[in-house]
Protein backbone atom coordinates (compact mmCIF):
# COMPACT_ATOMS: atom_id res chain seq x y z
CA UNK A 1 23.67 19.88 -6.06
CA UNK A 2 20.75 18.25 -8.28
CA UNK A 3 19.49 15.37 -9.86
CA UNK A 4 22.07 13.73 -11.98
CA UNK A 5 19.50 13.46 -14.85
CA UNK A 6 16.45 14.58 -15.40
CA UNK A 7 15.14 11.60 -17.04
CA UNK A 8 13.70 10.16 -13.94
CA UNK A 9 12.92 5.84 -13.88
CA UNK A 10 11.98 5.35 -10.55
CA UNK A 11 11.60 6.89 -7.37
CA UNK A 12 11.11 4.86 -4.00
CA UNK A 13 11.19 6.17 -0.41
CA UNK A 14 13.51 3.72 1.98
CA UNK A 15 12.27 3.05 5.34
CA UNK A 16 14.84 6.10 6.76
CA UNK A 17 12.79 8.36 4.88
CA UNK A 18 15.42 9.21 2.10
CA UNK A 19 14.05 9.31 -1.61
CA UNK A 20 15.92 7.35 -3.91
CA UNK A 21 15.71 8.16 -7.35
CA UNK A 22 16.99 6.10 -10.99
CA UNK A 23 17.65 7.71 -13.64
CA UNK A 24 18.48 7.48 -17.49
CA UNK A 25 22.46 8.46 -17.88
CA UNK A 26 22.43 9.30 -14.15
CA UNK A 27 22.67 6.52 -12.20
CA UNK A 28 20.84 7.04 -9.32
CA UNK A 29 20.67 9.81 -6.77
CA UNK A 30 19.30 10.06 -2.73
CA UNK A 31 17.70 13.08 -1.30
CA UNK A 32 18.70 13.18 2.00
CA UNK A 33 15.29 14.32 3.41
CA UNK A 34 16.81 15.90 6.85
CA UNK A 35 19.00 17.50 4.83
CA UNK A 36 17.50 18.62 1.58
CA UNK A 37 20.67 17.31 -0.03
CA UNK A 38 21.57 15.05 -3.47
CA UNK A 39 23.97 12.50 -3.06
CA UNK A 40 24.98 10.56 -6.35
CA UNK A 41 25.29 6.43 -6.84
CA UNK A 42 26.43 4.25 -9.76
CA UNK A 43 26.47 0.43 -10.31
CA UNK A 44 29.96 -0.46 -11.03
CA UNK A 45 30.01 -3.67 -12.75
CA UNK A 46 32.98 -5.57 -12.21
CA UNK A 47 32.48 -7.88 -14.53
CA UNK A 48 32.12 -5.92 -17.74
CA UNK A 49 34.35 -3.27 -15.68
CA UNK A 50 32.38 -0.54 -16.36
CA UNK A 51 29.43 1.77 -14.86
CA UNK A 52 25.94 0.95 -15.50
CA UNK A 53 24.47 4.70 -15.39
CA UNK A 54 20.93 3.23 -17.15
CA UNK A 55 18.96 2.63 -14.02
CA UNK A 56 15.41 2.10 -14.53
CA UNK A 57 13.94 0.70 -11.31
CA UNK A 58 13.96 1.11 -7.73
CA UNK A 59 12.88 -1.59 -5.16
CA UNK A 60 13.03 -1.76 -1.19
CA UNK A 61 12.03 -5.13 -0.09
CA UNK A 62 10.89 -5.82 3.51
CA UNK A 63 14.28 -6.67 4.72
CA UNK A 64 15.23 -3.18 4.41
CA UNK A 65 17.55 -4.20 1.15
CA UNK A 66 17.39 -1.59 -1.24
CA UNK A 67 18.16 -2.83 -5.04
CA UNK A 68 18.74 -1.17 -8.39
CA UNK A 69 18.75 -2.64 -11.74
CA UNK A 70 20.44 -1.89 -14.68
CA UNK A 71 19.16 -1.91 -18.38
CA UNK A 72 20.00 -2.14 -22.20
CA UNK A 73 21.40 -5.30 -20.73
CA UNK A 74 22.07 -4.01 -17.53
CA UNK A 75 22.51 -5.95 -13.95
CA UNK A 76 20.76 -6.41 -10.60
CA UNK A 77 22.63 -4.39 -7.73
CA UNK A 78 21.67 -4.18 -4.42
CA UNK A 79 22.79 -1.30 -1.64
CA UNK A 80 25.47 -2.43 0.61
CA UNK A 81 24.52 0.29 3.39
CA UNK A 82 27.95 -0.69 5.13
CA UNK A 83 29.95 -0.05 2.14
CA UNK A 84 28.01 3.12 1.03
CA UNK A 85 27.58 1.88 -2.49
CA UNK A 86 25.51 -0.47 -5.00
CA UNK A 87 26.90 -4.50 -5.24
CA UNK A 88 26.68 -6.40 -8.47
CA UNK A 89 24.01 -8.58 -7.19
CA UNK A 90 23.85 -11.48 -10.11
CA UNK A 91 24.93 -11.05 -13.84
CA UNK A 92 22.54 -13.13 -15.04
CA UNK A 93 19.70 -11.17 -13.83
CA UNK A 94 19.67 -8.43 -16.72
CA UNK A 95 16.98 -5.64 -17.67
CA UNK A 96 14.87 -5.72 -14.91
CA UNK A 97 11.49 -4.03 -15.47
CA UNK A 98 9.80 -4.28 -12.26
CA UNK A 99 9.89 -6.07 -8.81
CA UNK A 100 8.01 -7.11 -6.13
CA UNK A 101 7.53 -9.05 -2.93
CA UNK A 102 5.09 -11.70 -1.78
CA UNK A 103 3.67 -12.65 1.33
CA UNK A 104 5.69 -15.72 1.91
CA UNK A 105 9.02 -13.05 1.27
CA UNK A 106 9.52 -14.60 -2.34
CA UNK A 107 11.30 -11.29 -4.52
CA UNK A 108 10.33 -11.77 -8.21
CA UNK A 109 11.70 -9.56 -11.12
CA UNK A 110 10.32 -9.17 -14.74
CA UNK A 111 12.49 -8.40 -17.75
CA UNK A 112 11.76 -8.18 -21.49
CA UNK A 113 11.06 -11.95 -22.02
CA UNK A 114 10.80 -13.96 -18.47
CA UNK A 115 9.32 -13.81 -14.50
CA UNK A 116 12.43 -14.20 -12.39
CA UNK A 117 12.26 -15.62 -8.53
CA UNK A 118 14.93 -14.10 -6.93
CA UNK A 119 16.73 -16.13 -4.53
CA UNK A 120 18.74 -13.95 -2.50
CA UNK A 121 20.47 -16.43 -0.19
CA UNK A 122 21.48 -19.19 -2.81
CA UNK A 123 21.06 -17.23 -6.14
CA UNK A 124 19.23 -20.68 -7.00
CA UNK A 125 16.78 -18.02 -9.43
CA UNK A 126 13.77 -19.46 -11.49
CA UNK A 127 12.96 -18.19 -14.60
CA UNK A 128 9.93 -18.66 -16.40
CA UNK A 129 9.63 -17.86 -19.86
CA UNK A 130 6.85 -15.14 -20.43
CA UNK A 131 8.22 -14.29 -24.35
CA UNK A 132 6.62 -10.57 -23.86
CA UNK A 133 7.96 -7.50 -21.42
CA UNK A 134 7.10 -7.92 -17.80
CA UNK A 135 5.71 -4.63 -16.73
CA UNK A 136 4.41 -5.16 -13.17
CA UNK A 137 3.74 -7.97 -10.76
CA UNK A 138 0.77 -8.13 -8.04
CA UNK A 139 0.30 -10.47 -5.23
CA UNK A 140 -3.74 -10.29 -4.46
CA UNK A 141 -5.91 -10.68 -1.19
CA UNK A 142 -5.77 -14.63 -2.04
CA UNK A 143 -1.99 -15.29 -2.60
CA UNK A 144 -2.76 -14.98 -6.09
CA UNK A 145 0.95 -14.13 -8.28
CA UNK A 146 -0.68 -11.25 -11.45
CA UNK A 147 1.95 -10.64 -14.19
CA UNK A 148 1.26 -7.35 -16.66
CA UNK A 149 2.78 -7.63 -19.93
CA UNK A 150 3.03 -5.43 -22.84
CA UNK A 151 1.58 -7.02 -25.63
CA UNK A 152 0.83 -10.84 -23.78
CA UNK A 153 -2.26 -9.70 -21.59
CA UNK A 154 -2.76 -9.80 -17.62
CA UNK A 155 -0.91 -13.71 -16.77
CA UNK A 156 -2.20 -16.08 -13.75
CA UNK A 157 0.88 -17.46 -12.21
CA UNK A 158 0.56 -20.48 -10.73
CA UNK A 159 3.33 -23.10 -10.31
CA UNK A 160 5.33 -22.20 -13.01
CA UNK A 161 1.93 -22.22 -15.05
CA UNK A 162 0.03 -19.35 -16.88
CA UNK A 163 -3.49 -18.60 -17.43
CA UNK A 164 -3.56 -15.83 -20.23
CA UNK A 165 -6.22 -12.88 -20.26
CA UNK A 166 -6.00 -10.70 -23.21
CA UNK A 167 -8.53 -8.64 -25.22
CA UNK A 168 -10.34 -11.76 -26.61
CA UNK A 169 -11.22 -12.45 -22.94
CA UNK A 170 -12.67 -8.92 -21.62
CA UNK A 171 -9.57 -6.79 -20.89
């Protein structure tokens, strides 16, 4: 009637007011907020055939899609609210750190090495080598794309470009 683990990754509230919640060897689990009840989820992979219960993040993007990803080479899933369950969104979007959305409705994804722009219509994804993790993205006041690394510094994105600030430079 709980969490399925108590080694929480994420927790994001959906625009219903449920709180979703990612766990390590749980999967993930909603709190029904009307109800006060657990429900549990899992990302069935149909490709490897098996269930990814690693989740470590959480995002709702401003269409109202919900998505879950995977790691220790884990997929991208995204909620299928008419189905009830997580999709295998694309296999070869795999340990996803962190996501956000920009102001133009661009979704972008960070793993251990690369920034990923997620094309959900076409799956037509850029990648853009970053060689360290991606720990957070930020879209500023100015339309300006930040990228947070561990171990790389605070990145400018620009056009498939970086500008690098590390420790040398003030941080």
């Amino acid at each position: 009637a709980g969490l399925s683990s108590n080694f929480i990754t994420s927790i994001t509230r959906d625009y219903r007011g449920d709180l979703w919640i990612s766990t390590w060897f749980g999967g993930i689990d909603r709190l029904n907020t009307a109800t006060g009840t657990f429900e549990r989820y899992n990302c069935f992979n149909p490709v490897t055939n098996a269930e990814e219960n690693n989740v470590w993040l959480l995002f709702e993007d401003s269409q109202r899609t919900l998505w879950a990803s995977a790691t220790n080479e884990g997929c991208l899933y995204y909620f299928d609210r008419t189905l009830g369950r997580f999709v295998l969104f694309d296999k070869g979007i795999t340990n996803l750190q962190c996501m956000t959305e920009d102001s133009e409705g661009n979704l972008w994804g960070g793993n251990y090495t690369t920034l990923i722009r997620i094309d959900r219509k076409h799956r037509n994804n850029a990648i853009y080598n970053i060689g360290y993790p991606v720990r957070c993205i930020h879209e500023d006041r100015n339309k300006n794309l930040w990228v947070g690394t561990q171990g790389g510094g605070l990145l400018l994105f620009n056009n498939g470009q970086f500008t690098r600030y590390t420790t040398t430079d003030g941080l």
